[in-house]
Protein backbone atom coordinates (compact mmCIF):
# COMPACT_ATOMS: atom_id res chain seq x y z
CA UNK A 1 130.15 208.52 52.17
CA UNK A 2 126.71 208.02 52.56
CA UNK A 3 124.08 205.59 51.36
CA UNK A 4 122.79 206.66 48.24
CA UNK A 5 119.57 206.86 47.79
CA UNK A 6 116.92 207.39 44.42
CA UNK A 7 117.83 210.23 42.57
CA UNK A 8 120.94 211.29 44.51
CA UNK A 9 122.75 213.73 42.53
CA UNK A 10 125.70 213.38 44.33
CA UNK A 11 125.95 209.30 42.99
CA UNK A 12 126.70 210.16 38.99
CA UNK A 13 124.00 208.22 38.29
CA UNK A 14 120.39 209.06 37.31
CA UNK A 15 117.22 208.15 39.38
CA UNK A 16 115.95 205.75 36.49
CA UNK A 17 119.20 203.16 36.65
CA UNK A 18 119.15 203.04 39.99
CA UNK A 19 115.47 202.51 40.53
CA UNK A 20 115.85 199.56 37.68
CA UNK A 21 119.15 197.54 40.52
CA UNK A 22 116.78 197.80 43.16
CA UNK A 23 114.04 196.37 41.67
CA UNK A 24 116.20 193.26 40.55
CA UNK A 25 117.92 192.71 43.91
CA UNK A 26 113.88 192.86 45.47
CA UNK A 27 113.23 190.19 42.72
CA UNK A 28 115.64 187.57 43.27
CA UNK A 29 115.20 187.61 47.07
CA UNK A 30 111.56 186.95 46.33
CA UNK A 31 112.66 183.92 44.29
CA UNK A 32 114.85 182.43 46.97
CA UNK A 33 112.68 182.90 49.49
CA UNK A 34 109.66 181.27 47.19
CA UNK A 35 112.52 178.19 46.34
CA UNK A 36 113.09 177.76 49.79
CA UNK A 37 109.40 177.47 50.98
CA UNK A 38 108.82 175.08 48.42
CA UNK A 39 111.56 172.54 49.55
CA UNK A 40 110.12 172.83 52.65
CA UNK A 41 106.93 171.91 51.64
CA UNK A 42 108.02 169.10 49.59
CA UNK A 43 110.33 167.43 52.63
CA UNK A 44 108.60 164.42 54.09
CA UNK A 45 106.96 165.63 57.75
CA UNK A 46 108.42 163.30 60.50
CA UNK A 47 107.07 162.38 63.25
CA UNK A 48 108.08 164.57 66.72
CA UNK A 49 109.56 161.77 68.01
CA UNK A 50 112.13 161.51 65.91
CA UNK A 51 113.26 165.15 65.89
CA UNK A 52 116.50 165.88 67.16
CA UNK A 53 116.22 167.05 70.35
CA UNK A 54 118.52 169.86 71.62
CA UNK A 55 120.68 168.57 74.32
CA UNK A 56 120.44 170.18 77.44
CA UNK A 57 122.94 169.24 80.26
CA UNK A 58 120.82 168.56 83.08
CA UNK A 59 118.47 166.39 81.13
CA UNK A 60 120.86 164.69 79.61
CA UNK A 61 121.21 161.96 82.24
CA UNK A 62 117.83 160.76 82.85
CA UNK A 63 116.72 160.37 78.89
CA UNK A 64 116.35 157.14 78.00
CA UNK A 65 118.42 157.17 74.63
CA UNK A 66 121.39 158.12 77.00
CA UNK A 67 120.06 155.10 79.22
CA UNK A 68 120.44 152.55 76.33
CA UNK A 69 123.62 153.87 75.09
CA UNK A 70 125.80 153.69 78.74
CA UNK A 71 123.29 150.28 78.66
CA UNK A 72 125.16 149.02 75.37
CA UNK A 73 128.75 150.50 76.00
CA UNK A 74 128.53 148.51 79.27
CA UNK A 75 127.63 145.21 77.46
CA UNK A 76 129.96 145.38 74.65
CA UNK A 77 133.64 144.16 76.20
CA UNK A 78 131.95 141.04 77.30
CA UNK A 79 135.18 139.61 78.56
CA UNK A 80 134.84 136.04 80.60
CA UNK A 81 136.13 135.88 83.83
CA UNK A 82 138.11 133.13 85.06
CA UNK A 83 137.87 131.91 88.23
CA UNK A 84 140.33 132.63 91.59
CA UNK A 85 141.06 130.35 94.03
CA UNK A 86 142.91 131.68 96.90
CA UNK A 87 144.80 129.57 99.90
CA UNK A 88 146.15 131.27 103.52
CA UNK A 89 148.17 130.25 106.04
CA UNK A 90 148.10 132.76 108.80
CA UNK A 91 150.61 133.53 111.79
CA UNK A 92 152.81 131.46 110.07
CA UNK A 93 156.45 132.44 112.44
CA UNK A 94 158.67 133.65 109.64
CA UNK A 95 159.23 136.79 109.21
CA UNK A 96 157.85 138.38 106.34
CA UNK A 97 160.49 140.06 104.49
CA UNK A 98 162.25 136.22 104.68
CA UNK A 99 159.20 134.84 102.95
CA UNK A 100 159.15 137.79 100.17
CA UNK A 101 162.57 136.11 98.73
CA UNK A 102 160.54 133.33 98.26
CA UNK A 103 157.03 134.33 97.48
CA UNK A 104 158.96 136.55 94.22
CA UNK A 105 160.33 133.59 92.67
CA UNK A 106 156.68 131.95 92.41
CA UNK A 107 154.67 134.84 91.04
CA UNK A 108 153.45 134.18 87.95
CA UNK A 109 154.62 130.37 87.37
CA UNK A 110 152.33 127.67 86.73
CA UNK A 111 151.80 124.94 89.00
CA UNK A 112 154.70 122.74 88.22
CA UNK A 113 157.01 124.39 87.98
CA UNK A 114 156.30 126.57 91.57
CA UNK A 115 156.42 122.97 93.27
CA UNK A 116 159.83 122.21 91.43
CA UNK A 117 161.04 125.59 93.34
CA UNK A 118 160.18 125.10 96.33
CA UNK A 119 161.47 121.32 96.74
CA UNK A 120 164.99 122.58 95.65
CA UNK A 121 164.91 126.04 97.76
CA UNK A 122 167.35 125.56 100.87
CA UNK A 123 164.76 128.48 102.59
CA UNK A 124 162.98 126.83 105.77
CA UNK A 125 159.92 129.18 104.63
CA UNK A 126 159.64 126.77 101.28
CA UNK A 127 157.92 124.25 103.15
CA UNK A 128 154.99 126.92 104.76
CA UNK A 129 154.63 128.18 100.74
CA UNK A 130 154.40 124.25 99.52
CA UNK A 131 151.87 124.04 102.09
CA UNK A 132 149.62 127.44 101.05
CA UNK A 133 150.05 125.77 97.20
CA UNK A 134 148.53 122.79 97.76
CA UNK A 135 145.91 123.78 99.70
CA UNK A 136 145.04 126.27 96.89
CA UNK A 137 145.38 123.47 94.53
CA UNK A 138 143.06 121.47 96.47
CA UNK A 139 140.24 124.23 96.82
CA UNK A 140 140.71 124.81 92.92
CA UNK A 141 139.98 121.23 92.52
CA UNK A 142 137.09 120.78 95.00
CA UNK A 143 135.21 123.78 95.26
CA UNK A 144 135.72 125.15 91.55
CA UNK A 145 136.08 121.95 89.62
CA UNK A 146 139.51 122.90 87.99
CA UNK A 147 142.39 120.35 87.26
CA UNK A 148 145.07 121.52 89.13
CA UNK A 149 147.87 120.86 86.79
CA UNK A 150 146.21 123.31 84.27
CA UNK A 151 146.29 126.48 86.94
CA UNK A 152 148.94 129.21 87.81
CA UNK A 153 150.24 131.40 90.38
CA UNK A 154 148.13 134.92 89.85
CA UNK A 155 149.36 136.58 93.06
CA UNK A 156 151.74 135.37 95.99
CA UNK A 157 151.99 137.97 99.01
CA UNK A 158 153.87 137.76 102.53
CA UNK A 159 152.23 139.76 104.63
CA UNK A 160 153.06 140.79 108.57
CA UNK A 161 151.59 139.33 111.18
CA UNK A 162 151.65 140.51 114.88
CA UNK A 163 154.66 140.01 116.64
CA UNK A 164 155.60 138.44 119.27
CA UNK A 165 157.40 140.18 122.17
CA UNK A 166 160.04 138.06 124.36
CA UNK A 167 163.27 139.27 126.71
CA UNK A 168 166.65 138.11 126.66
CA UNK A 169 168.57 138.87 129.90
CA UNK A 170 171.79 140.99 129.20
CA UNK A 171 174.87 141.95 130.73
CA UNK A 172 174.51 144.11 134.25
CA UNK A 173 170.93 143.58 134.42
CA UNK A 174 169.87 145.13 131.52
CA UNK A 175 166.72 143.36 129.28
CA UNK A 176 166.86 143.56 125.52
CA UNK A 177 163.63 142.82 123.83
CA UNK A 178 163.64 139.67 121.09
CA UNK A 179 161.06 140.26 118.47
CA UNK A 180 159.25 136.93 116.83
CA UNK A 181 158.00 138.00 113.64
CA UNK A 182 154.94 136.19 112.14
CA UNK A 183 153.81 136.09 108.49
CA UNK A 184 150.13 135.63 106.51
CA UNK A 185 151.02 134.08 103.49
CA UNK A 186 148.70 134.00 100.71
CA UNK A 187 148.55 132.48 97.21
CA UNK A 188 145.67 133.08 94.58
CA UNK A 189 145.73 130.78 91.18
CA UNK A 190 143.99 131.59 88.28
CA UNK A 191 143.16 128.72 84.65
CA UNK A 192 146.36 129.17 82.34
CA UNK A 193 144.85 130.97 79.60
């Protein structure tokens, strides 16, 4: 079907009707358009500046509203951080997996109760890791002002060392090699919170 137009016979309805819709629809889209200009008009003008600017991706780094806002997200989990005091005792000639059992049983105990472990622990290595604690004791209490009794045991690692290499003579003249492990121990203590 096609569009109809003025005076189209073909419609059923007479040139003068038709003529009449058009000029109404013509009429009200003059009056919106005339209501829309003058809410224009009447909205307060503000300044360029504060205009919504359309975001383009490359320029999106460099402006400085996106400067102030990673500026302010940054700033916002203002969390205090507590001091860490850390003790080592290097080379010390355990082997490292030995001083693990005992380095497992101090992680995360306070003070106290890490020396009341290792005075009652039958391990030979107990004695190296009562050393490492109260040297990290002492450095808490010297160099960062903290009262020792009031700190715990953040970390406690055994780490390996070099080893030494030695030989053991063996039956018809054959050498076997003797491996003496060594160990870095380290302890870092943090405030009880």
């Amino acid at each position: 079907m096609t569009p109809s137009k003025p005076g189209n016979p073909s419609e059923g309805k007479p040139a003068a009707e038709e003529q009449v819709e058009v000029e109404a629809a013509e009429a009200k889209e003059a009056v919106a358009q005339e209501e829309a200009a003058e809410a224009v008009a009447e909205a307060p003008e503000t300044p360029a500046e504060e205009k919504p600017k359309r975001a383009r991706r490359a320029r999106t780094k460099g402006t400085p509203e996106v400067k102030e806002a990673a500026k302010a997200a940054r700033q916002q989990p203002q969390t205090v951080e507590r001091p860490v005091v850390r003790a080592q005792a290097r080379y010390v000639r355990t082997s490292a997996r030995k001083a693990r059992l005992v380095c497992d049983l101090l992680r995360g105990k306070d003070v106290h109760e890490a020396r009341a472990i290792l005075a009652y622990s039958q391990r030979s290595v107990a004695r190296d890791w009562a050393k490492v604690l109260e040297s990290a004791i002492a450095n808490a209490e010297h160099n960062h002002e903290l009262v020792g009794d009031d700190l715990r045991i953040m970390t406690a690692t055994a780490d390996e060392g070099p080893t030494l290499k030695r030989f053991r003579p063996r039956a018809m003249g054959r050498a076997t090699r003797i491996r003496k492990r060594t160990s870095h121990l380290t302890i870092t203590l943090t405030p009880k919170e």
